[in-house]
Protein backbone atom coordinates (compact mmCIF):
# COMPACT_ATOMS: atom_id res chain seq x y z
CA UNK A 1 0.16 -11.36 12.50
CA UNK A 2 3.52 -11.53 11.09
CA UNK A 3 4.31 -12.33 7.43
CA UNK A 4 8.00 -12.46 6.70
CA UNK A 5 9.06 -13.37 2.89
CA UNK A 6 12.49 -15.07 2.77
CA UNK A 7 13.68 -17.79 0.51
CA UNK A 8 11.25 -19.88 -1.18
CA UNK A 9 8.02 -17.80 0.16
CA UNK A 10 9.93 -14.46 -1.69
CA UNK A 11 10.17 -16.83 -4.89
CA UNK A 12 6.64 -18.13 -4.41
CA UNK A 13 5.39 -14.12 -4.58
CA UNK A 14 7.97 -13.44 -7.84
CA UNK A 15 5.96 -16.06 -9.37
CA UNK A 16 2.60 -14.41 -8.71
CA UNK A 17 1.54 -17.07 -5.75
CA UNK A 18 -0.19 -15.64 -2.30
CA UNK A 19 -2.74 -13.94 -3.86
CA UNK A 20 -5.84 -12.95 -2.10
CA UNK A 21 -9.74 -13.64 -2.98
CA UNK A 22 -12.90 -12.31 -1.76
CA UNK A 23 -14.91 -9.32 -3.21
CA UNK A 24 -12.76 -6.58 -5.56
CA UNK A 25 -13.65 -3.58 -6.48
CA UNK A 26 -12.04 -1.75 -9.63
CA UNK A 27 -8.96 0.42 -8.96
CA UNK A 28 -8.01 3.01 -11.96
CA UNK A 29 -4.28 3.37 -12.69
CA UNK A 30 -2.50 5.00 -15.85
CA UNK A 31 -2.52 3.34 -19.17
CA UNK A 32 1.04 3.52 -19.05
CA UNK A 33 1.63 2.45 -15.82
CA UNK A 34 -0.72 -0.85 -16.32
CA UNK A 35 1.29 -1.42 -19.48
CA UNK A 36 4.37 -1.95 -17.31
CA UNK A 37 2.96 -4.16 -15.16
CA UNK A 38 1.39 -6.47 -17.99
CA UNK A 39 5.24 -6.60 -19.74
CA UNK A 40 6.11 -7.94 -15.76
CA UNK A 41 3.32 -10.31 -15.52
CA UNK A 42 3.89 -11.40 -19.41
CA UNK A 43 7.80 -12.22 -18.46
CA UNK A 44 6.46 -14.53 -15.91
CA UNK A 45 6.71 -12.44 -12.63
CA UNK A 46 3.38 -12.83 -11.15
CA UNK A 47 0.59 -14.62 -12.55
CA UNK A 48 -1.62 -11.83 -13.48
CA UNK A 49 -1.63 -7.72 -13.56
CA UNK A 50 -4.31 -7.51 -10.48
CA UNK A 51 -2.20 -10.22 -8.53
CA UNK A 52 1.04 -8.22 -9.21
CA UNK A 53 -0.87 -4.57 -7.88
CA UNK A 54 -2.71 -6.87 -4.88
CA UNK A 55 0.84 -7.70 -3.94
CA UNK A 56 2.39 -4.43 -3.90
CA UNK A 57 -1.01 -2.75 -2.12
CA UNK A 58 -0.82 -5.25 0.21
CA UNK A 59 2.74 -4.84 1.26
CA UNK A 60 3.02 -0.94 1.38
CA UNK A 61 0.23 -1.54 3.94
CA UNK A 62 2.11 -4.34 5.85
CA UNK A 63 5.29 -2.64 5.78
CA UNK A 64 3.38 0.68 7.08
CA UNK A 65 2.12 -1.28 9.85
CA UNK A 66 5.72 -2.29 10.78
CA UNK A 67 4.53 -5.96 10.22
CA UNK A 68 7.02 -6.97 7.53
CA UNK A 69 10.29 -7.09 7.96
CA UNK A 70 12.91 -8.22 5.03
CA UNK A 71 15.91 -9.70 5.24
CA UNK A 72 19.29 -8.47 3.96
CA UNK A 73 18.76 -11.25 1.70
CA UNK A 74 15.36 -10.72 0.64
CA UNK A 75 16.16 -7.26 0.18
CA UNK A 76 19.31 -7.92 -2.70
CA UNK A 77 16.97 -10.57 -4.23
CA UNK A 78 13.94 -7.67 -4.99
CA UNK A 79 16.96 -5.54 -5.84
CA UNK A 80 18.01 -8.14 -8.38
CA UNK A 81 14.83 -8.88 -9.80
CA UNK A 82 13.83 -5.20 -10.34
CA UNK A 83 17.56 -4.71 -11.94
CA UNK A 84 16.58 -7.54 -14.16
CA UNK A 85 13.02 -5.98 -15.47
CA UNK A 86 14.76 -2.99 -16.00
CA UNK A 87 13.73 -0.45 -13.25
CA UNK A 88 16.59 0.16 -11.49
């Protein structure tokens, strides 16, 4: 299975759409570190703070697996958008 974000799908996932259902179980982070992620999700980058860690799980394995492959492109725009929520 491939699953390549460019353009609109990359914009789609900035706005917290592609997320997964099915069973969850809880996963304990850091106060501080959930904190973060609830100022992202509050300024409108995904549409809630499990979505946003879902995302980012979900990924890491994908990219591990050599399944997802980003674009030049795709790569300034995540670039750009973590400039603009101040983490780089």
């Amino acid at each position: 299975m491939e699953n390549n974000i460019t353009g609109a799908g990359l914009q789609q996932v900035f706005r917290g759409g592609g997320a997964m259902t099915g069973d969850k179980v809880p996963i304990y982070i850091k106060k501080e570190l959930y904190d973060k992620i609830k100022k992202i999700v509050e300024e409108g980058g995904f549409s809630s703070v499990e979505d946003f860690i879902e995302y980012l799980i979900e990924q890491a394995i994908e990219m591990g697996e050599g399944e997802t492959e980003f674009t030049p492109e795709d790569k300034d725009k995540v670039s750009e958008r973590l400039k603009d929520l101040g983490y780089i």
